[in-house]
PDB file of N, CA and C in Angstrom:
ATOM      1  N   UNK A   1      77.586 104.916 107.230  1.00  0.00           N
ATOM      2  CA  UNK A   1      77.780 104.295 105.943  1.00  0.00           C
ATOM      3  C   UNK A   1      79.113 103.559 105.948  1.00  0.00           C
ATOM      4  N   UNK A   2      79.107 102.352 105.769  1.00  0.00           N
ATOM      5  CA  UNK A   2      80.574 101.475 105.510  1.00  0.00           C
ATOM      6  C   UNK A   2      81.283 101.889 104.864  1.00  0.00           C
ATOM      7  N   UNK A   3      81.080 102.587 103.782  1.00  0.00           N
ATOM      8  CA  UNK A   3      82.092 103.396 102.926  1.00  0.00           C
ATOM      9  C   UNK A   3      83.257 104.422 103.847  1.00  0.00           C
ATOM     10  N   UNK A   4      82.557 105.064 104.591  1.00  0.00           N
ATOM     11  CA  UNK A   4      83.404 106.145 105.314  1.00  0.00           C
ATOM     12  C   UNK A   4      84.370 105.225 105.904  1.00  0.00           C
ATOM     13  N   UNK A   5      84.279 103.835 106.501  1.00  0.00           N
ATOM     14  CA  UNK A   5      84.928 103.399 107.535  1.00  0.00           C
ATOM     15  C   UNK A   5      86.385 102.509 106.531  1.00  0.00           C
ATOM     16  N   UNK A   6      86.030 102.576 105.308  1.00  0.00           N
ATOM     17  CA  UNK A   6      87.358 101.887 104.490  1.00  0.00           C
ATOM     18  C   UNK A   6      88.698 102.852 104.139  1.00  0.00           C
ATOM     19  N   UNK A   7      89.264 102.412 103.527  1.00  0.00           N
ATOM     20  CA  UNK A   7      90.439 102.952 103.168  1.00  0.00           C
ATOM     21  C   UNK A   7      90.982 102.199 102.075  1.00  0.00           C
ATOM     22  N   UNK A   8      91.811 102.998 100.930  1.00  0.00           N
ATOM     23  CA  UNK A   8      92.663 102.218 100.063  1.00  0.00           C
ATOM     24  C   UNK A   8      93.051 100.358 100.019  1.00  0.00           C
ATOM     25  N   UNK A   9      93.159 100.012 101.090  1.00  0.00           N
ATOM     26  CA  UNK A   9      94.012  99.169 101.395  1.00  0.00           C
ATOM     27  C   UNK A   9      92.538  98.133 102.477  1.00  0.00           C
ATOM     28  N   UNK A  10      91.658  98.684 102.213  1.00  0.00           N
ATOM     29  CA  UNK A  10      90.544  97.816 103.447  1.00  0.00           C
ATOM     30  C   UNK A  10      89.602  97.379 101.913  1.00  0.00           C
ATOM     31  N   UNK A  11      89.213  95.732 101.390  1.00  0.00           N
ATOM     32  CA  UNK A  11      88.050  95.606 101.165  1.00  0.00           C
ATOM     33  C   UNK A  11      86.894  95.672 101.734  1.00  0.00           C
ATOM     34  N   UNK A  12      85.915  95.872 100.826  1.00  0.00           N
ATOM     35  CA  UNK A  12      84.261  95.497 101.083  1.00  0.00           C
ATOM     36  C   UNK A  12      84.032  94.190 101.015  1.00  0.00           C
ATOM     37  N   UNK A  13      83.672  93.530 102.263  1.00  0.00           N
ATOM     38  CA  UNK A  13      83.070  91.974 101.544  1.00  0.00           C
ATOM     39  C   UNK A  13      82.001  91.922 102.148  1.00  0.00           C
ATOM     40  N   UNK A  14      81.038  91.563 101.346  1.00  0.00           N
ATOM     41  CA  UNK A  14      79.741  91.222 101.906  1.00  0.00           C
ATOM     42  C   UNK A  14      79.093  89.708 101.404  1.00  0.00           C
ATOM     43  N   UNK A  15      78.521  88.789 102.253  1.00  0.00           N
ATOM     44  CA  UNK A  15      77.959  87.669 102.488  1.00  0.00           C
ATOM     45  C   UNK A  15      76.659  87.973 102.445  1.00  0.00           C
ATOM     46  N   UNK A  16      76.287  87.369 101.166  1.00  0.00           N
ATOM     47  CA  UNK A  16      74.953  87.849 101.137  1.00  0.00           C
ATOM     48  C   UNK A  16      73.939  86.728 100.935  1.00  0.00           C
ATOM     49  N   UNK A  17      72.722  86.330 101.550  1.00  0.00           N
ATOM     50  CA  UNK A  17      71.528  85.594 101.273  1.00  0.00           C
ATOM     51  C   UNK A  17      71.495  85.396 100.300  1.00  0.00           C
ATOM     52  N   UNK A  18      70.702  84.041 100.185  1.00  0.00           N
ATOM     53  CA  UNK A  18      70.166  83.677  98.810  1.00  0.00           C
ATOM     54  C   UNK A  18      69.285  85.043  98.412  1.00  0.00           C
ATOM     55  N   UNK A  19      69.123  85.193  97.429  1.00  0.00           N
ATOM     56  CA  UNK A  19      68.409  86.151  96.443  1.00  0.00           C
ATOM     57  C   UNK A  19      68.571  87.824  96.630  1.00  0.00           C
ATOM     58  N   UNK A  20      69.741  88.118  97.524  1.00  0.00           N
ATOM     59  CA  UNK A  20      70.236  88.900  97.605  1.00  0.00           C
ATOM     60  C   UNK A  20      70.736  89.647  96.497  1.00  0.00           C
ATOM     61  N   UNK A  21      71.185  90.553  96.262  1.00  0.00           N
ATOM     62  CA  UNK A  21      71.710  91.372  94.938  1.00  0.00           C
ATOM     63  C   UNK A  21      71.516  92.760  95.148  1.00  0.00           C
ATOM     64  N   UNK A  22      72.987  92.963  95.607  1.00  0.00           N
ATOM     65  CA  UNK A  22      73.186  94.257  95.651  1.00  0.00           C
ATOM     66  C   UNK A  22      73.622  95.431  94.738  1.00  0.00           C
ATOM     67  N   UNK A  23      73.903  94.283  93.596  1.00  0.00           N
ATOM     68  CA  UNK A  23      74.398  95.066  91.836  1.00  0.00           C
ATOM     69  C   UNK A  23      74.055  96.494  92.073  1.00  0.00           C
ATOM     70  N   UNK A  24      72.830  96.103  91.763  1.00  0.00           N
ATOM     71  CA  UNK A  24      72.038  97.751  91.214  1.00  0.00           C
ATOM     72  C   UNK A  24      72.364  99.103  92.312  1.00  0.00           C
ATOM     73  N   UNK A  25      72.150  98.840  93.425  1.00  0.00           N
ATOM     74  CA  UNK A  25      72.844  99.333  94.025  1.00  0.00           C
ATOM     75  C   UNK A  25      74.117  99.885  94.250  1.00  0.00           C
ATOM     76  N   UNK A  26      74.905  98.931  94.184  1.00  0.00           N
ATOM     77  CA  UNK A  26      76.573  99.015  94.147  1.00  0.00           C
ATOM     78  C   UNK A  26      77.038 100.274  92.649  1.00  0.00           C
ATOM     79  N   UNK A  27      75.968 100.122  92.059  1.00  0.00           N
ATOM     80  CA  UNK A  27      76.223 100.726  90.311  1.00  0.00           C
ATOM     81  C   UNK A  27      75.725 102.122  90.622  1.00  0.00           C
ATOM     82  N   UNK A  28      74.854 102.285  91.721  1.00  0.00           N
ATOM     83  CA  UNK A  28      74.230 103.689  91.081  1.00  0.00           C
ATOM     84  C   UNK A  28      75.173 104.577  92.562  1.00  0.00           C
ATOM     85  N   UNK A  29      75.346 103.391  93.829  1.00  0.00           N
ATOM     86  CA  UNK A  29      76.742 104.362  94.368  1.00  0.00           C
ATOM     87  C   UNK A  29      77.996 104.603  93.549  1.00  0.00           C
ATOM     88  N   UNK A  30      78.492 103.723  92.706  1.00  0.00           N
ATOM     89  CA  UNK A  30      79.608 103.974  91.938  1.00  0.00           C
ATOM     90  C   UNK A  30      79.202 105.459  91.258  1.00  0.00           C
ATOM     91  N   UNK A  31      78.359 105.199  90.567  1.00  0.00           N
ATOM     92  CA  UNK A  31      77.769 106.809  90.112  1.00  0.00           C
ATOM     93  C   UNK A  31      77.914 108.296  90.560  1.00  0.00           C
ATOM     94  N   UNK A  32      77.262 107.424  91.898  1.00  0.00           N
ATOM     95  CA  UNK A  32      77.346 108.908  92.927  1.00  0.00           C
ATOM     96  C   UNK A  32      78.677 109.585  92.691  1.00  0.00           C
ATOM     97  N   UNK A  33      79.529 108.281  92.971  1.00  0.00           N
ATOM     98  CA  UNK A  33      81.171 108.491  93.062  1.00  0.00           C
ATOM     99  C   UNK A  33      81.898 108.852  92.024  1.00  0.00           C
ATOM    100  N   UNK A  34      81.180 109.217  90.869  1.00  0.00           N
ATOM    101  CA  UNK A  34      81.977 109.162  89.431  1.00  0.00           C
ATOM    102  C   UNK A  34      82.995 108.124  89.248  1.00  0.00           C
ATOM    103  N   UNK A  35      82.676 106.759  89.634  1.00  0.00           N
ATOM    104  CA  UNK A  35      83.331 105.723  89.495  1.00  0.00           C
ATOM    105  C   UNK A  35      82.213 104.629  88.556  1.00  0.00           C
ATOM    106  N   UNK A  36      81.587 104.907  87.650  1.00  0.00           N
ATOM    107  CA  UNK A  36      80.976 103.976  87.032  1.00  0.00           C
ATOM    108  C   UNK A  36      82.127 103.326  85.761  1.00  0.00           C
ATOM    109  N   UNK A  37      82.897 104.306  85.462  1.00  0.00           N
ATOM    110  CA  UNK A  37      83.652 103.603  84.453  1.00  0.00           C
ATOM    111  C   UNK A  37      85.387 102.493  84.890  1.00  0.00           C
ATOM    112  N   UNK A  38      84.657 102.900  86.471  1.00  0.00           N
ATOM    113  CA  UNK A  38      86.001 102.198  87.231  1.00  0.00           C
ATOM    114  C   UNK A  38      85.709 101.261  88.117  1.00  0.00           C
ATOM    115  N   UNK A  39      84.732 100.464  87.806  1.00  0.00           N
ATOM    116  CA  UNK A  39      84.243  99.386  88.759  1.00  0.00           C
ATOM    117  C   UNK A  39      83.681  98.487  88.043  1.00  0.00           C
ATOM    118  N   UNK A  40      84.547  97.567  88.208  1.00  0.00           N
ATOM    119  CA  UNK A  40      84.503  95.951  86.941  1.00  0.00           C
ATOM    120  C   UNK A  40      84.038  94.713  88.120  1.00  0.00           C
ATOM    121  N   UNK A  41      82.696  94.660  87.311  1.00  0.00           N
ATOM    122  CA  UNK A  41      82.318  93.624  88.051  1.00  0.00           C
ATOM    123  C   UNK A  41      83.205  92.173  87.241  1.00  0.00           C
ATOM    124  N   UNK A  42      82.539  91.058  87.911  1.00  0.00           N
ATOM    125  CA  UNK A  42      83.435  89.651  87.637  1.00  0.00           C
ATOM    126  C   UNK A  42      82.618  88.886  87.838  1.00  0.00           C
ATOM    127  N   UNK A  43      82.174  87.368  87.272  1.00  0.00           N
ATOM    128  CA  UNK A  43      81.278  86.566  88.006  1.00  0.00           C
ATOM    129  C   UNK A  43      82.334  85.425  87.863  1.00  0.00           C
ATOM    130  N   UNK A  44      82.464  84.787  89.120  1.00  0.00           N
ATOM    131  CA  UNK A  44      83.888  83.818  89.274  1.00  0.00           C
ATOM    132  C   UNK A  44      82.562  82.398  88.380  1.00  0.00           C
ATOM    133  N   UNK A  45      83.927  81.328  88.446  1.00  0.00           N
ATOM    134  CA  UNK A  45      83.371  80.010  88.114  1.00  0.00           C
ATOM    135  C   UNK A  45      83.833  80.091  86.657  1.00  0.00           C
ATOM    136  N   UNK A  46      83.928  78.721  85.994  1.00  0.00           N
ATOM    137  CA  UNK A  46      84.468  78.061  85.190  1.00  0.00           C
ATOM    138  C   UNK A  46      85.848  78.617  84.941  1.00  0.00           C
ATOM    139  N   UNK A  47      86.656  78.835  85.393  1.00  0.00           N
ATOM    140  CA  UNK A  47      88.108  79.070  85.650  1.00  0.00           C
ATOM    141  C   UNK A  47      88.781  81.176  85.550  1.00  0.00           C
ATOM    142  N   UNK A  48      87.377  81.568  86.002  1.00  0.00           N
ATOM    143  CA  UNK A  48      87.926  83.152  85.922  1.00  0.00           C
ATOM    144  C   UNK A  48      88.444  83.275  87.236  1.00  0.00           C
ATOM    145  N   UNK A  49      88.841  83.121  87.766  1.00  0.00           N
ATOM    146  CA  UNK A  49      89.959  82.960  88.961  1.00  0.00           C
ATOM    147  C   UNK A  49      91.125  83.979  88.616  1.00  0.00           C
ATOM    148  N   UNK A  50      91.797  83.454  87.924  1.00  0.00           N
ATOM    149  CA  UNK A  50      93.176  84.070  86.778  1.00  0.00           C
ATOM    150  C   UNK A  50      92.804  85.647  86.393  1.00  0.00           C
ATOM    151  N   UNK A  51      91.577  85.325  86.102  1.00  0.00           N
ATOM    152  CA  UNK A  51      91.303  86.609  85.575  1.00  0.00           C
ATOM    153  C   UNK A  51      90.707  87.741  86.391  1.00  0.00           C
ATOM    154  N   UNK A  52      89.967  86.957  87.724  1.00  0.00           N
ATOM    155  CA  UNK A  52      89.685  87.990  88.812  1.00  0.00           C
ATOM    156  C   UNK A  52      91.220  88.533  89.333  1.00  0.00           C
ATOM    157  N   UNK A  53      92.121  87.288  89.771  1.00  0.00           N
ATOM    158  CA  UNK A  53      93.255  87.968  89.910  1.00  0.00           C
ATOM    159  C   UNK A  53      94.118  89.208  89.792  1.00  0.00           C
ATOM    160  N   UNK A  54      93.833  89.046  88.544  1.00  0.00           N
ATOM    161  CA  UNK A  54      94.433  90.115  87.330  1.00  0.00           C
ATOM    162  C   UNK A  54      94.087  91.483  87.170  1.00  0.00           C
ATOM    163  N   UNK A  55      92.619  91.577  87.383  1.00  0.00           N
ATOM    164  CA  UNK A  55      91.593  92.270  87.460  1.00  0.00           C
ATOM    165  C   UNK A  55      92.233  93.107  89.031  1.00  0.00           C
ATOM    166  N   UNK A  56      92.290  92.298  90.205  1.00  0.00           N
ATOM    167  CA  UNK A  56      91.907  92.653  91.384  1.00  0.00           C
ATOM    168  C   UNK A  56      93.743  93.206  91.415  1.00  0.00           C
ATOM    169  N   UNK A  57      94.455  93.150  90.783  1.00  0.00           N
ATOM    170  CA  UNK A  57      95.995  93.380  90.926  1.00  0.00           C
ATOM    171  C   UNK A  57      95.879  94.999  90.300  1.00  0.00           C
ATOM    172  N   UNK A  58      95.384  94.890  89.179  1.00  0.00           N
ATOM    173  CA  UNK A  58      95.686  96.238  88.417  1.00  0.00           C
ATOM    174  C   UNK A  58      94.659  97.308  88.870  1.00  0.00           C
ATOM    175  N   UNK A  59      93.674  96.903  89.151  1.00  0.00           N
ATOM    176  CA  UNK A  59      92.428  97.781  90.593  1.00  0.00           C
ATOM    177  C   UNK A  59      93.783  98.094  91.600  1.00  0.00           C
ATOM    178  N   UNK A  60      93.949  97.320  92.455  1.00  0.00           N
ATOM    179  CA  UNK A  60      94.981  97.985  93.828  1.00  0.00           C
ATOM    180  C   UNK A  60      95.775  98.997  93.019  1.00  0.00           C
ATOM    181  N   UNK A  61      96.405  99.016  92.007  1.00  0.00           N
ATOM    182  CA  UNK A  61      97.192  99.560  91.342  1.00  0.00           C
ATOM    183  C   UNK A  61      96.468 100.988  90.777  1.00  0.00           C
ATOM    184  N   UNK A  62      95.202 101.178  90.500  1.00  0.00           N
ATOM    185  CA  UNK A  62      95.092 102.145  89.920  1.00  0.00           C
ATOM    186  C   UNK A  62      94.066 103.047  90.358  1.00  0.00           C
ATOM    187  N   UNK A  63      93.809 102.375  91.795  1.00  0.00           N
ATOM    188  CA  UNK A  63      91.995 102.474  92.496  1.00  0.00           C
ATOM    189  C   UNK A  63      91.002 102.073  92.081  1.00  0.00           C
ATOM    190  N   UNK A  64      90.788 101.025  90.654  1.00  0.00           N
ATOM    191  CA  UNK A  64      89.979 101.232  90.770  1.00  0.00           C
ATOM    192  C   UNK A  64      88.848 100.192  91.392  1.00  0.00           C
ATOM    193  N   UNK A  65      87.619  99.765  90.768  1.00  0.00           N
ATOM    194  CA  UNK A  65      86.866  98.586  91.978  1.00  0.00           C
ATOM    195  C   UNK A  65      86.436  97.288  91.128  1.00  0.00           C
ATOM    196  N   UNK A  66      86.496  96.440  92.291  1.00  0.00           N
ATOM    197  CA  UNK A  66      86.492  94.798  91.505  1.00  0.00           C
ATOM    198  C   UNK A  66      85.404  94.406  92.345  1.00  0.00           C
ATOM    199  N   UNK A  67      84.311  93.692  91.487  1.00  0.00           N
ATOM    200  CA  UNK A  67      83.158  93.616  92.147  1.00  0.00           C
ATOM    201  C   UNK A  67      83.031  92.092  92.108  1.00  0.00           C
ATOM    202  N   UNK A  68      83.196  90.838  93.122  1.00  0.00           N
ATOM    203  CA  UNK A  68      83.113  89.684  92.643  1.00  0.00           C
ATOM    204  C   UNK A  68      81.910  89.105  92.861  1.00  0.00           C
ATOM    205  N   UNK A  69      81.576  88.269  91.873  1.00  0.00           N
ATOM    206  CA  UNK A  69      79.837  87.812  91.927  1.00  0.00           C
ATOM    207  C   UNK A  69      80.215  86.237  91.872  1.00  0.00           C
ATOM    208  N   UNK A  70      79.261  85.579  92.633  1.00  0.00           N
ATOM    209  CA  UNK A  70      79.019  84.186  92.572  1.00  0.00           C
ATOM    210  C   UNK A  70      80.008  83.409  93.112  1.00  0.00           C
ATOM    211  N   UNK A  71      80.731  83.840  93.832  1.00  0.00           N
ATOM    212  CA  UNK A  71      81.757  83.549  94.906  1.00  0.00           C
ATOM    213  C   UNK A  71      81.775  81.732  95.092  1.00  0.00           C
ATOM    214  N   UNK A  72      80.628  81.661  95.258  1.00  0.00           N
ATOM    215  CA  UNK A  72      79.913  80.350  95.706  1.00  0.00           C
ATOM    216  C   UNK A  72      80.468  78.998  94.161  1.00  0.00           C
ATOM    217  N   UNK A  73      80.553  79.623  92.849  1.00  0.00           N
ATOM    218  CA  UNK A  73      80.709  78.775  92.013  1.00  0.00           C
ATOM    219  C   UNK A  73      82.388  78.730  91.551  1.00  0.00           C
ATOM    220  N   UNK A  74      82.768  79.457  92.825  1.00  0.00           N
ATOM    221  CA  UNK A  74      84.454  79.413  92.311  1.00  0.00           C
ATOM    222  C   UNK A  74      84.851  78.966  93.772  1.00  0.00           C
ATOM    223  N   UNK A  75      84.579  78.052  94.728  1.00  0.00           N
ATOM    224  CA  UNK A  75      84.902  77.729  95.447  1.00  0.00           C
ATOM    225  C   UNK A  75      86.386  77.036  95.799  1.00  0.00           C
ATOM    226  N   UNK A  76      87.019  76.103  95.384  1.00  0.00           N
ATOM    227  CA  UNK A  76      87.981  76.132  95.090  1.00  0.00           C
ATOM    228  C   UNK A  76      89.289  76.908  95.044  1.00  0.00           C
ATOM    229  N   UNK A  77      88.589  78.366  94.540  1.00  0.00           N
ATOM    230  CA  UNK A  77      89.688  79.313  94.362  1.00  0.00           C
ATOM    231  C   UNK A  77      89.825  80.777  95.689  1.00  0.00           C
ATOM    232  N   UNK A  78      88.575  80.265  96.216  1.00  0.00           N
ATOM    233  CA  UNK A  78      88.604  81.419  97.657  1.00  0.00           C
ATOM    234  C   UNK A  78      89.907  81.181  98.159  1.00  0.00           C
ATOM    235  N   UNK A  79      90.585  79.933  98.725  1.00  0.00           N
ATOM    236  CA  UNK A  79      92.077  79.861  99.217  1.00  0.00           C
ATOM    237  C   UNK A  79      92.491  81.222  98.493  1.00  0.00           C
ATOM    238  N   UNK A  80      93.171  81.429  97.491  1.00  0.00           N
ATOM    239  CA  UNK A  80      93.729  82.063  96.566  1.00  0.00           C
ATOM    240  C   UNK A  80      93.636  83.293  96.764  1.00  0.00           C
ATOM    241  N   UNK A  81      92.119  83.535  97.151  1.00  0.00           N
ATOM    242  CA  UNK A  81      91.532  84.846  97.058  1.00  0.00           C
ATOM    243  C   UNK A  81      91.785  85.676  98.650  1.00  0.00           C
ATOM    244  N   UNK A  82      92.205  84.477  99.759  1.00  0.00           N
ATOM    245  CA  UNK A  82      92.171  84.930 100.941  1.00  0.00           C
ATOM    246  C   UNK A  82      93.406  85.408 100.651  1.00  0.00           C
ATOM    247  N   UNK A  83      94.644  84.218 100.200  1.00  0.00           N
ATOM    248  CA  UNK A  83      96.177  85.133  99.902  1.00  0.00           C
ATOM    249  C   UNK A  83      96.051  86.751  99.141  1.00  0.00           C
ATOM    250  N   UNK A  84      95.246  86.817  98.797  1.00  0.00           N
ATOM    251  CA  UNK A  84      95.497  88.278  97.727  1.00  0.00           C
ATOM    252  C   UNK A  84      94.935  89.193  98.817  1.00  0.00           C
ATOM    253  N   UNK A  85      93.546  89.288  99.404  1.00  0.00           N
ATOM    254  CA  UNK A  85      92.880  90.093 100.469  1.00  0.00           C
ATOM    255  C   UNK A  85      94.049  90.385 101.320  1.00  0.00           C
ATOM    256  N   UNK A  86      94.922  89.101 101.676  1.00  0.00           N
ATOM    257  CA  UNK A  86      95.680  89.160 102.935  1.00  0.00           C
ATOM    258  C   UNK A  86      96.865  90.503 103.047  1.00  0.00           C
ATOM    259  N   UNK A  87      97.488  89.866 101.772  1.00  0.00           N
ATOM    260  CA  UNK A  87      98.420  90.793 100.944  1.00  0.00           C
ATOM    261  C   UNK A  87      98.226  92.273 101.453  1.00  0.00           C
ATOM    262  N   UNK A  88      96.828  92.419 101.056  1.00  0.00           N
ATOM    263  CA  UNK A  88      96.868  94.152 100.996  1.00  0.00           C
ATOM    264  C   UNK A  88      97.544  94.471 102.402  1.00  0.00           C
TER     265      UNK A  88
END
């Protein structure tokens, strides 16, 4: 399981196919984990960038999980997003 192989400081990124959707999934492991009330999804595009940011700053800060969706319509702002991944 990929989970075992992370750590604090390691994201999850996954590249996923068209019609892919791993939501439901991702929600009912959070569960498992008693992390449903600590895992904020995000769907980037029309300028939530700022706000994934923000999101993904105070997560490192507190554990908890930032789930980004639609990657593809915030293109532009992946630069941004590689500086923050890098960071950790």
């Amino acid at each position: 399981m990929l989970f075992k192989d992370t750590n604090l400081m390691t994201p999850l990124i996954f590249i996923l196919s068209t019609g892919a959707d791993p939501t439901q999934m991702l929600l009912r492991f959070a569960a498992a984990k008693e992390y449903s009330e600590r895992l904020f999804p995000i769907s980037l595009g029309q300028g939530q960038g700022q706000k994934a940011k923000n999101l993904i700053e105070r997560s490192c800060q507190q554990g908890d999980w930032v789930m980004l969706q639609n990657c593809h319509l915030a293109e532009e702002w992946m630069g941004e997003l590689e500086v923050i991944v890098l960071s950790f």
